[in-house]
PDB file of N, CA and C in Angstrom:
ATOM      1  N   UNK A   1     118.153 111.508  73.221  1.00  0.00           N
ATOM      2  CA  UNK A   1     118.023 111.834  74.623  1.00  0.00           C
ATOM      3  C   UNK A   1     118.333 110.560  75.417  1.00  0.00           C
ATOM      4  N   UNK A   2     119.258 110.524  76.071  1.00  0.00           N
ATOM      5  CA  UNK A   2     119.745 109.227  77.187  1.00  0.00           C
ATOM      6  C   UNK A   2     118.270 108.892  78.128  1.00  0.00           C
ATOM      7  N   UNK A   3     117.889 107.222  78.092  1.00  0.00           N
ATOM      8  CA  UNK A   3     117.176 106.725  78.585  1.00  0.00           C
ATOM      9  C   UNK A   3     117.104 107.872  80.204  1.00  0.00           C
ATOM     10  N   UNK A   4     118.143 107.307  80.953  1.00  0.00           N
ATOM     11  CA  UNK A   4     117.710 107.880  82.196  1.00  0.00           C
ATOM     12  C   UNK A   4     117.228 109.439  81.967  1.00  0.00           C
ATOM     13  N   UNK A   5     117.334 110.201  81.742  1.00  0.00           N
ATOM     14  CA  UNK A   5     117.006 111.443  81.782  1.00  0.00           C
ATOM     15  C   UNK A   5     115.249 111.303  81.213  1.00  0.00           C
ATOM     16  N   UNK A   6     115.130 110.793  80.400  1.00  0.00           N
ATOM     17  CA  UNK A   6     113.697 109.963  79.984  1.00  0.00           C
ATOM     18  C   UNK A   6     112.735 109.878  80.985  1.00  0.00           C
ATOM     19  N   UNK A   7     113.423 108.704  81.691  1.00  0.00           N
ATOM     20  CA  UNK A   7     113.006 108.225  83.035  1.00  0.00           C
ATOM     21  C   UNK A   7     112.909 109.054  84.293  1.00  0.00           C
ATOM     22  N   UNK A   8     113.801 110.535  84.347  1.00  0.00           N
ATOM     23  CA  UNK A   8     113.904 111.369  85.714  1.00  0.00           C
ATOM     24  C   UNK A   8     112.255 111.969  85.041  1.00  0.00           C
ATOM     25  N   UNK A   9     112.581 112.738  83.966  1.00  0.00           N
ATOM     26  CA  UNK A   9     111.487 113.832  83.480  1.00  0.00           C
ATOM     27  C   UNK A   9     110.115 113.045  83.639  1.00  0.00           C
ATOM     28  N   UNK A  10     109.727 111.592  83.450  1.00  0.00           N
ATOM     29  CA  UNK A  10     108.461 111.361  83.590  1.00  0.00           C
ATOM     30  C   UNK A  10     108.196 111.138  84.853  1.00  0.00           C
ATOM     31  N   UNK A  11     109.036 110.669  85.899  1.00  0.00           N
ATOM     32  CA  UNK A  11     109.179 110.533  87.008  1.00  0.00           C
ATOM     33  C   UNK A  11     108.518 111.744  87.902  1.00  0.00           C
ATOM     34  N   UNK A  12     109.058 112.692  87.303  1.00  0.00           N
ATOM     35  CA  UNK A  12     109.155 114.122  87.369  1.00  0.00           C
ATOM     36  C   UNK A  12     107.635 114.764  87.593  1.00  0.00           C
ATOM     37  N   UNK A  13     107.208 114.501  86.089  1.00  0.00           N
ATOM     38  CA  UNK A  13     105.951 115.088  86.023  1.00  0.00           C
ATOM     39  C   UNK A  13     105.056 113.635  85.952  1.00  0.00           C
ATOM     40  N   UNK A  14     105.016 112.692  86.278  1.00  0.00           N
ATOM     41  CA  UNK A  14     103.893 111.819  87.504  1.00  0.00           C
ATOM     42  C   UNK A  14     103.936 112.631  89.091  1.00  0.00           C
ATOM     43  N   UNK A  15     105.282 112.800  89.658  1.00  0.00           N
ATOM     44  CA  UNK A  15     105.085 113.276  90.835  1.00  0.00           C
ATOM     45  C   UNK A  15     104.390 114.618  90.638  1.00  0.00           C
ATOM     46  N   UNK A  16     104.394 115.499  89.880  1.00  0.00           N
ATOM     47  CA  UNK A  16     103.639 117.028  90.176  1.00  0.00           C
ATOM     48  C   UNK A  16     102.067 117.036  89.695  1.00  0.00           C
ATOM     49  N   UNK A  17     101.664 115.884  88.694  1.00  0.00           N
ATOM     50  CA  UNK A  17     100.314 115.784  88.736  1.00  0.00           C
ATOM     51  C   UNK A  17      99.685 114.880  89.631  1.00  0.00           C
ATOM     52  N   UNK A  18     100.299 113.932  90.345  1.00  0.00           N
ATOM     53  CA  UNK A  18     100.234 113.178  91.571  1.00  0.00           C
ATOM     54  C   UNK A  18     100.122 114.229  93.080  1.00  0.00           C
ATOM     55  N   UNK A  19     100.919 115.217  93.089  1.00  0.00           N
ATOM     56  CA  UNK A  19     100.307 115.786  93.580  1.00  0.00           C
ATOM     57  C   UNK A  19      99.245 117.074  93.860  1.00  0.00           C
ATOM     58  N   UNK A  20      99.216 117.491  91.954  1.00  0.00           N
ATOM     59  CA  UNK A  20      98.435 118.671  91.764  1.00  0.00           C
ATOM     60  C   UNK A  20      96.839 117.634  92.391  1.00  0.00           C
ATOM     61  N   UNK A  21      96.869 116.901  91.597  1.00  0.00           N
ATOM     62  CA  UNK A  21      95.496 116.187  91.873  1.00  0.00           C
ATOM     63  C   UNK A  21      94.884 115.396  93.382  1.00  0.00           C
ATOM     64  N   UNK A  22      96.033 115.318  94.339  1.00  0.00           N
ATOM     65  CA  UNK A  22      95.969 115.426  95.696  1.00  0.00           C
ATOM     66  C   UNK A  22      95.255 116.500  96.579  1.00  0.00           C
ATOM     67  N   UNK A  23      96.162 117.352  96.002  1.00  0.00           N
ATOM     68  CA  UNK A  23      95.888 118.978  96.476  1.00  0.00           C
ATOM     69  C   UNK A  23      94.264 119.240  96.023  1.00  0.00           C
ATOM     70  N   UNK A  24      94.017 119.235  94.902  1.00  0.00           N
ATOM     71  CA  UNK A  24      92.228 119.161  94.580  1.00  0.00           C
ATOM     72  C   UNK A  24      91.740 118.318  95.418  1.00  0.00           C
ATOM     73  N   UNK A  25      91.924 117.298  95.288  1.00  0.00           N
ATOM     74  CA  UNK A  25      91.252 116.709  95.665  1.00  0.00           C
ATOM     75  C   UNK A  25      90.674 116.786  97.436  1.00  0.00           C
ATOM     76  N   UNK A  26      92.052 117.129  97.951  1.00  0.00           N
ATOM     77  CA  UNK A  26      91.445 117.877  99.537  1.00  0.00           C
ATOM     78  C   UNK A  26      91.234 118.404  99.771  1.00  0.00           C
ATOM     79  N   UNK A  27      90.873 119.773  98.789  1.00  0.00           N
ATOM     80  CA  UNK A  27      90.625 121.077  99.047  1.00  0.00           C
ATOM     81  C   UNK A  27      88.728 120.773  98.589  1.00  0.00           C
ATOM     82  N   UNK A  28      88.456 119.811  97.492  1.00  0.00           N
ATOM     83  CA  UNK A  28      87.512 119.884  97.249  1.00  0.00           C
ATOM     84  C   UNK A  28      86.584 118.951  98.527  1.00  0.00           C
ATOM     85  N   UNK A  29      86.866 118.002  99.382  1.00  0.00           N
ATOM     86  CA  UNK A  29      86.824 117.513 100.540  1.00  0.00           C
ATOM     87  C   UNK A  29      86.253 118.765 101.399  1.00  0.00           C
ATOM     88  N   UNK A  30      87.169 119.726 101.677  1.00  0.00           N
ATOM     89  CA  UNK A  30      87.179 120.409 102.918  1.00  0.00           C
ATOM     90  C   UNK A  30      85.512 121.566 102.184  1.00  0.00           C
ATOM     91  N   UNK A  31      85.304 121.601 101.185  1.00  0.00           N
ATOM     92  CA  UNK A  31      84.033 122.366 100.899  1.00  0.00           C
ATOM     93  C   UNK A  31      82.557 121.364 100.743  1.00  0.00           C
ATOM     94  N   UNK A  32      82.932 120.215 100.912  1.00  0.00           N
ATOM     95  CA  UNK A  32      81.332 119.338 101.496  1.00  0.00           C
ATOM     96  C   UNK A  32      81.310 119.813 102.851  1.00  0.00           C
ATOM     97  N   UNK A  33      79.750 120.229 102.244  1.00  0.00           N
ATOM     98  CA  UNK A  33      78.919 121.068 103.579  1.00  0.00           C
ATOM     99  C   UNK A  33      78.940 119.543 104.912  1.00  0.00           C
ATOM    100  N   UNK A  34      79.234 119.816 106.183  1.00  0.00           N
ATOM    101  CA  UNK A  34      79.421 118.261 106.751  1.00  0.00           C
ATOM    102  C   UNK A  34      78.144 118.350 107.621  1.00  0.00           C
ATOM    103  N   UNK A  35      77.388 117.589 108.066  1.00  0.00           N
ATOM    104  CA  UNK A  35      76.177 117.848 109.181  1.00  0.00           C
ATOM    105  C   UNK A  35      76.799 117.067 110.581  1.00  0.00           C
ATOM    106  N   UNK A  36      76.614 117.291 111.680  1.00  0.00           N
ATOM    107  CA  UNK A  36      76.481 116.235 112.529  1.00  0.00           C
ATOM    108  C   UNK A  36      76.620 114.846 112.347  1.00  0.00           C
ATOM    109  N   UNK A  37      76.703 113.666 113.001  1.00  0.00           N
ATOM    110  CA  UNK A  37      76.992 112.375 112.532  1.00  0.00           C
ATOM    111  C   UNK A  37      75.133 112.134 113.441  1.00  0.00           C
ATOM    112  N   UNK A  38      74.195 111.701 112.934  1.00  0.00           N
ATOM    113  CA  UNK A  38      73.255 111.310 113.191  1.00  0.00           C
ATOM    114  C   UNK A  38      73.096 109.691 114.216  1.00  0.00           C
ATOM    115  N   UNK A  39      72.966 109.754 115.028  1.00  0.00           N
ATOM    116  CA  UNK A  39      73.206 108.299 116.024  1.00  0.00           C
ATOM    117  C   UNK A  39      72.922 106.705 115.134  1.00  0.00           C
ATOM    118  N   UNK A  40      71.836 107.086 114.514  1.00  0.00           N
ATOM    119  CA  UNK A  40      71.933 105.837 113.284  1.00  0.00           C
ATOM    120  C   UNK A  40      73.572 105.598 112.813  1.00  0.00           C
ATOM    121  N   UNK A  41      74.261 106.643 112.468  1.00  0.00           N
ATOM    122  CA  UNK A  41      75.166 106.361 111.649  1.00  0.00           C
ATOM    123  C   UNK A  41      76.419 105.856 112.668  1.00  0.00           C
ATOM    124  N   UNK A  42      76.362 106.906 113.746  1.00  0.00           N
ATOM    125  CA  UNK A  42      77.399 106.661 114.874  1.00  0.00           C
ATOM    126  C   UNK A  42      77.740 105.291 115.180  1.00  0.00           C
ATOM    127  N   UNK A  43      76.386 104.889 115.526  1.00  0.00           N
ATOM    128  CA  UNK A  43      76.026 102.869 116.050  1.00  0.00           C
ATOM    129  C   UNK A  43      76.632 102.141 115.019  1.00  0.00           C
ATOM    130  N   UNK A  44      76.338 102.745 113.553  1.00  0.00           N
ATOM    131  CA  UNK A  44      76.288 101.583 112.764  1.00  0.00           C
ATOM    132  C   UNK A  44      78.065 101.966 111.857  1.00  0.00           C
ATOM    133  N   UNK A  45      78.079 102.970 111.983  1.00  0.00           N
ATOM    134  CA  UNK A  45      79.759 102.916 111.282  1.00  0.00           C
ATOM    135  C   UNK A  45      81.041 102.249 112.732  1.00  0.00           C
ATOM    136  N   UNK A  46      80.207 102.271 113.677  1.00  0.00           N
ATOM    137  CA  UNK A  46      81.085 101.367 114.729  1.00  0.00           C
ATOM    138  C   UNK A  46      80.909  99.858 114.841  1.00  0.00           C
ATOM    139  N   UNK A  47      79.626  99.509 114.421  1.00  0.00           N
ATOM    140  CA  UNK A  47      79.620  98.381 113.861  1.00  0.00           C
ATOM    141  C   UNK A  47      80.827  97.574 112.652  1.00  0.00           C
ATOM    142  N   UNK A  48      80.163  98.786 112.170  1.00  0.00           N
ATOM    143  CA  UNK A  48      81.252  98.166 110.786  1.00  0.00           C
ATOM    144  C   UNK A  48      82.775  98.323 110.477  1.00  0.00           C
ATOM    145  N   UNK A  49      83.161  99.207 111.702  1.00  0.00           N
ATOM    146  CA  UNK A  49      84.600  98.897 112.157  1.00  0.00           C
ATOM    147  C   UNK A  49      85.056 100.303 111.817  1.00  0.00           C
ATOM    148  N   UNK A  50      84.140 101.402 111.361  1.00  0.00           N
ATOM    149  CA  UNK A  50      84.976 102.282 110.470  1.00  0.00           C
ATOM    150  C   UNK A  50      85.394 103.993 111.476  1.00  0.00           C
ATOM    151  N   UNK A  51      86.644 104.076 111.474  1.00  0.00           N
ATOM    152  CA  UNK A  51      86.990 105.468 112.303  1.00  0.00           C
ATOM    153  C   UNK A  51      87.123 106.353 111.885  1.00  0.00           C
ATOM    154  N   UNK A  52      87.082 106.881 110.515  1.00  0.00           N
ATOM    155  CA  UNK A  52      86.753 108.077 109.294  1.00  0.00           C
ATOM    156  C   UNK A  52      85.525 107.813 109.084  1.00  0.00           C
ATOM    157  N   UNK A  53      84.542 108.464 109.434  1.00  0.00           N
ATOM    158  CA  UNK A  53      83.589 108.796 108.879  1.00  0.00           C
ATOM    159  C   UNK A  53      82.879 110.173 108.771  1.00  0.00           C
ATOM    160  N   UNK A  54      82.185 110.653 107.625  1.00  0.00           N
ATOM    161  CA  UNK A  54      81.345 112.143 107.696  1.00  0.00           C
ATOM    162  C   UNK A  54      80.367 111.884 106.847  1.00  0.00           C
ATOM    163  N   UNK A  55      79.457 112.791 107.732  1.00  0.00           N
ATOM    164  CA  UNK A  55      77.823 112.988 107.099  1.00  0.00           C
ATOM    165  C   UNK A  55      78.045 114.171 106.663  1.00  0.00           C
ATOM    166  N   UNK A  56      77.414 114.353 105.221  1.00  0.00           N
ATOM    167  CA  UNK A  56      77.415 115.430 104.597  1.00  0.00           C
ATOM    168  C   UNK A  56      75.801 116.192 104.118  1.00  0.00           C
ATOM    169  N   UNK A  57      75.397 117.595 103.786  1.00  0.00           N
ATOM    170  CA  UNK A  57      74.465 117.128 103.598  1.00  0.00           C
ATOM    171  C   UNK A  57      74.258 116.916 101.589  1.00  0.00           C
ATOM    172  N   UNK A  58      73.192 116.950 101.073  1.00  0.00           N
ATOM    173  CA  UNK A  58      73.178 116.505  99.535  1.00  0.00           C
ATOM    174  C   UNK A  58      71.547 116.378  99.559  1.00  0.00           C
ATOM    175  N   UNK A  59      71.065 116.407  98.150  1.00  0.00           N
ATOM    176  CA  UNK A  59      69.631 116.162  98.081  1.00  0.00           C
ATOM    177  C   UNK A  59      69.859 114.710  97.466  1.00  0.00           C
ATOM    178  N   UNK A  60      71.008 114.093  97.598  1.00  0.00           N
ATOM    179  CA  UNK A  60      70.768 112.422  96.817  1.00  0.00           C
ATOM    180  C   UNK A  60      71.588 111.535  97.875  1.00  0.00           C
ATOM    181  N   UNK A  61      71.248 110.463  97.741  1.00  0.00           N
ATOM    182  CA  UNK A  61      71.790 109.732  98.831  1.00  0.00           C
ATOM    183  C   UNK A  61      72.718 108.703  98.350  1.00  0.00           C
ATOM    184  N   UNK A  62      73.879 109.339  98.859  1.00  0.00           N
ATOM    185  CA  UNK A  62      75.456 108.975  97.900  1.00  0.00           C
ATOM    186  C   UNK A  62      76.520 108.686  99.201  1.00  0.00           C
ATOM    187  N   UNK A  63      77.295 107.806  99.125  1.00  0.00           N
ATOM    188  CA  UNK A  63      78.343 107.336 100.075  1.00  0.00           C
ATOM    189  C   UNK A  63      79.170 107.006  98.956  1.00  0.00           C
ATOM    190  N   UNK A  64      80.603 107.194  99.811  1.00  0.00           N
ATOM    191  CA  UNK A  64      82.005 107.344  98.660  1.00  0.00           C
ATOM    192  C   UNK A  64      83.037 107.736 100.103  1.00  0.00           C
ATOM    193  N   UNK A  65      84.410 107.185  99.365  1.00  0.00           N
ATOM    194  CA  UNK A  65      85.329 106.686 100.118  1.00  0.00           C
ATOM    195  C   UNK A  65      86.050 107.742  99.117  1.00  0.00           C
ATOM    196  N   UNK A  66      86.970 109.153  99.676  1.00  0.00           N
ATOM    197  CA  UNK A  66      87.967 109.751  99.612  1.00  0.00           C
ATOM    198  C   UNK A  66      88.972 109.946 100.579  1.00  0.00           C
ATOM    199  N   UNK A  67      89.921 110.633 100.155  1.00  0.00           N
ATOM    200  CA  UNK A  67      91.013 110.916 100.867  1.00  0.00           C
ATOM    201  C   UNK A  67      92.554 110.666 100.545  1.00  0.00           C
ATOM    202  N   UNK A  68      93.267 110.529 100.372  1.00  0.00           N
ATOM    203  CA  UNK A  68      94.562 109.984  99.870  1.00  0.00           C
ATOM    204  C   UNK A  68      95.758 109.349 100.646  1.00  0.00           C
ATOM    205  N   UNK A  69      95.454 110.458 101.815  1.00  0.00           N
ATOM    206  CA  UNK A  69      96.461 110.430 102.751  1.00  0.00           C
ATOM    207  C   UNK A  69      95.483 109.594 103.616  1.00  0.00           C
ATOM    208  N   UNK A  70      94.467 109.928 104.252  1.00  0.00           N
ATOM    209  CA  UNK A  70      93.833 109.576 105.438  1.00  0.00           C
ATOM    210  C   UNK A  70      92.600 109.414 104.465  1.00  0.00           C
ATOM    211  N   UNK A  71      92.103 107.876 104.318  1.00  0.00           N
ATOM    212  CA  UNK A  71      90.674 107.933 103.661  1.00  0.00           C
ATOM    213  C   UNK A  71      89.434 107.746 104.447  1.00  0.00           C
ATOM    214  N   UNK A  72      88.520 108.683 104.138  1.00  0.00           N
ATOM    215  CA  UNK A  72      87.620 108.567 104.764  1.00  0.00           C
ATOM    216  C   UNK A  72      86.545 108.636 104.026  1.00  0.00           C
ATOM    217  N   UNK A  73      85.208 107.981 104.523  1.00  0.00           N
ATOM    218  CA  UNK A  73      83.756 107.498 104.228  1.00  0.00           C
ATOM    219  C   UNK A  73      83.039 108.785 104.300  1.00  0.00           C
ATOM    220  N   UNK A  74      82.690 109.568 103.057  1.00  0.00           N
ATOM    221  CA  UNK A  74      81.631 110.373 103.522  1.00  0.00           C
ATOM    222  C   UNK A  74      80.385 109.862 102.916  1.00  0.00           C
ATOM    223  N   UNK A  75      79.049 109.930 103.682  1.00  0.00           N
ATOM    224  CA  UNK A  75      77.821 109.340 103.303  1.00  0.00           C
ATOM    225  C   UNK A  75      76.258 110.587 103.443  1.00  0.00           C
ATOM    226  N   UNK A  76      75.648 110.784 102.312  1.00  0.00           N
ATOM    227  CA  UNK A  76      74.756 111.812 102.754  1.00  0.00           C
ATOM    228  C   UNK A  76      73.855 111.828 103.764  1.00  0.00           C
ATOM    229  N   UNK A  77      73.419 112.544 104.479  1.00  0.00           N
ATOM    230  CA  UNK A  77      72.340 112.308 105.581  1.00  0.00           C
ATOM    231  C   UNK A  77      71.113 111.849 105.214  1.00  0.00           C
ATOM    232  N   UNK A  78      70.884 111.872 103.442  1.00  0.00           N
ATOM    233  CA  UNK A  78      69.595 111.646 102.652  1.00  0.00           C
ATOM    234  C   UNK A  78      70.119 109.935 102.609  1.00  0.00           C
ATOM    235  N   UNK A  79      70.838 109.421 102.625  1.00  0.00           N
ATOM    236  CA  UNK A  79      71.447 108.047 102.159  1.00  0.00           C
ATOM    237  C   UNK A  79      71.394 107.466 103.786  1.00  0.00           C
ATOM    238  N   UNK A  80      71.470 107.903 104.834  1.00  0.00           N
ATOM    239  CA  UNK A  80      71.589 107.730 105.968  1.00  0.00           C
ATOM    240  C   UNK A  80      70.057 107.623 106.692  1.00  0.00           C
ATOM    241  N   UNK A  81      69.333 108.494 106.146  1.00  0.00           N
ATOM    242  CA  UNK A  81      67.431 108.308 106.552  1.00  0.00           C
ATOM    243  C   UNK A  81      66.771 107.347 105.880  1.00  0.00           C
ATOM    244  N   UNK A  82      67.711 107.033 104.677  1.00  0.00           N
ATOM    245  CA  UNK A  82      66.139 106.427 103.577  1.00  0.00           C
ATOM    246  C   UNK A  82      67.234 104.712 103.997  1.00  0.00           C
ATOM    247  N   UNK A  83      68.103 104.876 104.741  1.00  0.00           N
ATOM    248  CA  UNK A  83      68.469 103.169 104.240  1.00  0.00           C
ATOM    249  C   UNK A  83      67.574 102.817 105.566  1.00  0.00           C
ATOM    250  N   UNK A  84      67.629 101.662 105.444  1.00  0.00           N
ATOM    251  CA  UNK A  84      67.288 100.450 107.028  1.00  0.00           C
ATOM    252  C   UNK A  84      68.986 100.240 107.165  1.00  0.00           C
ATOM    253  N   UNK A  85      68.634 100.035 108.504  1.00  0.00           N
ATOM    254  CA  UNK A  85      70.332  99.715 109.327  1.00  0.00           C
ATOM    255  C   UNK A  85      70.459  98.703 108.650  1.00  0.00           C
ATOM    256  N   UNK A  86      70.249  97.223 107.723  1.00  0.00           N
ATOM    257  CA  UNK A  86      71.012  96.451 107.302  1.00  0.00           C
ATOM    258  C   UNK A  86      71.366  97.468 106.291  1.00  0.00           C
ATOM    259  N   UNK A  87      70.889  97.748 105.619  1.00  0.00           N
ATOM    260  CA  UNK A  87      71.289  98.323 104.239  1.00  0.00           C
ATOM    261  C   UNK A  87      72.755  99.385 104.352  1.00  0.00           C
ATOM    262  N   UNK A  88      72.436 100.111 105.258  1.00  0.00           N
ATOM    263  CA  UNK A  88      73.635 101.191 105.585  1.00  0.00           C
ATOM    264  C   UNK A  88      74.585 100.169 106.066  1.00  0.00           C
ATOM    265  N   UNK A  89      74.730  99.389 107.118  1.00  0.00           N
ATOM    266  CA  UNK A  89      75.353  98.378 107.061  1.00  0.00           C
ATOM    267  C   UNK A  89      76.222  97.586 106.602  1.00  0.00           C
ATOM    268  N   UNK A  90      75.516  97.247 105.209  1.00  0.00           N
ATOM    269  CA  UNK A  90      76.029  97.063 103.963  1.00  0.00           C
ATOM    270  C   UNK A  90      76.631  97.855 103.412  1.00  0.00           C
ATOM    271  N   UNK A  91      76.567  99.280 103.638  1.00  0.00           N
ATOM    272  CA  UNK A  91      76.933 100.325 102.775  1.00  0.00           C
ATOM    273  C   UNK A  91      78.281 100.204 103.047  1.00  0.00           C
ATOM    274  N   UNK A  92      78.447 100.936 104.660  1.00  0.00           N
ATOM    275  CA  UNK A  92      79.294 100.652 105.483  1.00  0.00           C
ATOM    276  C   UNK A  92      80.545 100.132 105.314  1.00  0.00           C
ATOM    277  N   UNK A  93      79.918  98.854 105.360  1.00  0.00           N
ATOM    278  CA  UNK A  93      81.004  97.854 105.295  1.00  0.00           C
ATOM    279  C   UNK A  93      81.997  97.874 103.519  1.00  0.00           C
ATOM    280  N   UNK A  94      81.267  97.803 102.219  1.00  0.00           N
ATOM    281  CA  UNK A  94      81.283  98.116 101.481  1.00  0.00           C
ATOM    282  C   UNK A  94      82.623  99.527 101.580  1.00  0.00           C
ATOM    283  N   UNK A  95      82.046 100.652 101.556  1.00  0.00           N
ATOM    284  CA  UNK A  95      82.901 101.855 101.756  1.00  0.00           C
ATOM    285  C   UNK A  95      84.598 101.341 103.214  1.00  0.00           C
ATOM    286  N   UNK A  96      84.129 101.006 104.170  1.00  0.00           N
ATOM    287  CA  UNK A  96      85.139 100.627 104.526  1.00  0.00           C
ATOM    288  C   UNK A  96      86.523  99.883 103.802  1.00  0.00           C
ATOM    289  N   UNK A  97      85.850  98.546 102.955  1.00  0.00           N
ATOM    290  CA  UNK A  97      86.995  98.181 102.337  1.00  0.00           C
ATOM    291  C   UNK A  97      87.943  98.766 101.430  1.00  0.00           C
ATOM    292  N   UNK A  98      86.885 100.156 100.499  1.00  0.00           N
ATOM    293  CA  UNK A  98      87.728 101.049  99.670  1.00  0.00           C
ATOM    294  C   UNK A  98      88.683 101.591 100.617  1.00  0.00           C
ATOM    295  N   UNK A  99      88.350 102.124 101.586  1.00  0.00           N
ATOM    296  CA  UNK A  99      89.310 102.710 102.824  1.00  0.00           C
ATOM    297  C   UNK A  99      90.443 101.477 103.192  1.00  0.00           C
ATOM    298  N   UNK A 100      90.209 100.860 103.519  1.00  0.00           N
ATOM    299  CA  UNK A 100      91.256  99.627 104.080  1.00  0.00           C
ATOM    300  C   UNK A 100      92.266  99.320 103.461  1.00  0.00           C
ATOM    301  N   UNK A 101      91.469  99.369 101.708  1.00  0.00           N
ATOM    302  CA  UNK A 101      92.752  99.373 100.346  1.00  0.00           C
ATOM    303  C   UNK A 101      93.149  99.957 100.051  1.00  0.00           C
ATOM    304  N   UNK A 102      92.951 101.918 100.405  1.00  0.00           N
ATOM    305  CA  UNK A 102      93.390 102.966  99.940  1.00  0.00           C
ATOM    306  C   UNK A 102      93.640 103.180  98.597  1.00  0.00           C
ATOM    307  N   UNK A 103      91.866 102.594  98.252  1.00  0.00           N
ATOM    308  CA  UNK A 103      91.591 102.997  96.917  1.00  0.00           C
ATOM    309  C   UNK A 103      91.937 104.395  96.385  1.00  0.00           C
ATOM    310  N   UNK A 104      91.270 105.139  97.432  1.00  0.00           N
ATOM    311  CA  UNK A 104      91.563 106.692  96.589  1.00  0.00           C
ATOM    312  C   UNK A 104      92.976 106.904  96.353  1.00  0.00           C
ATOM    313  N   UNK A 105      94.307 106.281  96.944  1.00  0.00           N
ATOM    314  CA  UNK A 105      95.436 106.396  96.769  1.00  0.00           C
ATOM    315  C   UNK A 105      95.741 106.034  95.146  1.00  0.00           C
ATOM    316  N   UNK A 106      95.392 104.622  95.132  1.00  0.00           N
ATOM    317  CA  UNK A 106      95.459 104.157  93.859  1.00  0.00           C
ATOM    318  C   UNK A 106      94.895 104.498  93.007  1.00  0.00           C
ATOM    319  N   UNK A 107      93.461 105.048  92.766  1.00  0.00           N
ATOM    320  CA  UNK A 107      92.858 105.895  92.175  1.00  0.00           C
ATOM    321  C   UNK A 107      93.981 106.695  91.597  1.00  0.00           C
ATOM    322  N   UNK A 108      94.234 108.251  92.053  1.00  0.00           N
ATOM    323  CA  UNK A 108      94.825 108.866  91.764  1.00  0.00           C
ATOM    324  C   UNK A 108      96.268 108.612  91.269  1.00  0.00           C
ATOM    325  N   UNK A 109      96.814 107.700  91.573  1.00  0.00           N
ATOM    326  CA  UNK A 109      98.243 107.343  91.318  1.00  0.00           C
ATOM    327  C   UNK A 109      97.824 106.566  90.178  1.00  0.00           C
TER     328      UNK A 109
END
């Protein structure tokens, strides 16, 4: 089998699981239940520079940086009551940089 043709076909199928796993991945996005953004969080994700953000709700208090195209910070409202503003803060800032690097891009790719 000639190298290039090698090279189209894997090419090939990186791009269709690159984007099968896109496609999940935003579809599974759009079914976190989202709550309101709680004013704690409003103040303090403007603090920390960040313009994607969502409160979701959850019984555990979990923050994580998805998205592929457009990444955004979702953080639970349980993770959002139990921190102190440094701590979320920290969180914050933290989750922002995955966003900034478009981790979830690289992730998936």
């Amino acid at each position: 089998m000639p190298p290039l043709l090698v090279i189209l076909a894997s090419t090939f199928a990186w791009t269709l699981r690159f984007g099968l796993v896109a496609l999940r991945t935003e579809r599974e996005l759009t079914r976190l239940p989202s709550v309101p953004l709680p004013p704690k969080l409003v103040r303090t994700a403007k603090a920390a520079g960040l313009d994607r953000i969502e409160c979701v709700r959850g019984e555990a208090p979990v923050a994580f940086c998805a998205g592929i195209v457009r990444p955004t910070v979702f953080i639970s409202e349980v993770a959002v009551a139990g921190l102190a503003d440094s701590e979320l803060l920290a969180v914050l800032h933290h989750e922002a940089d995955h966003a900034r690097r478009r981790e979830p891009l690289w992730r998936a790719a």
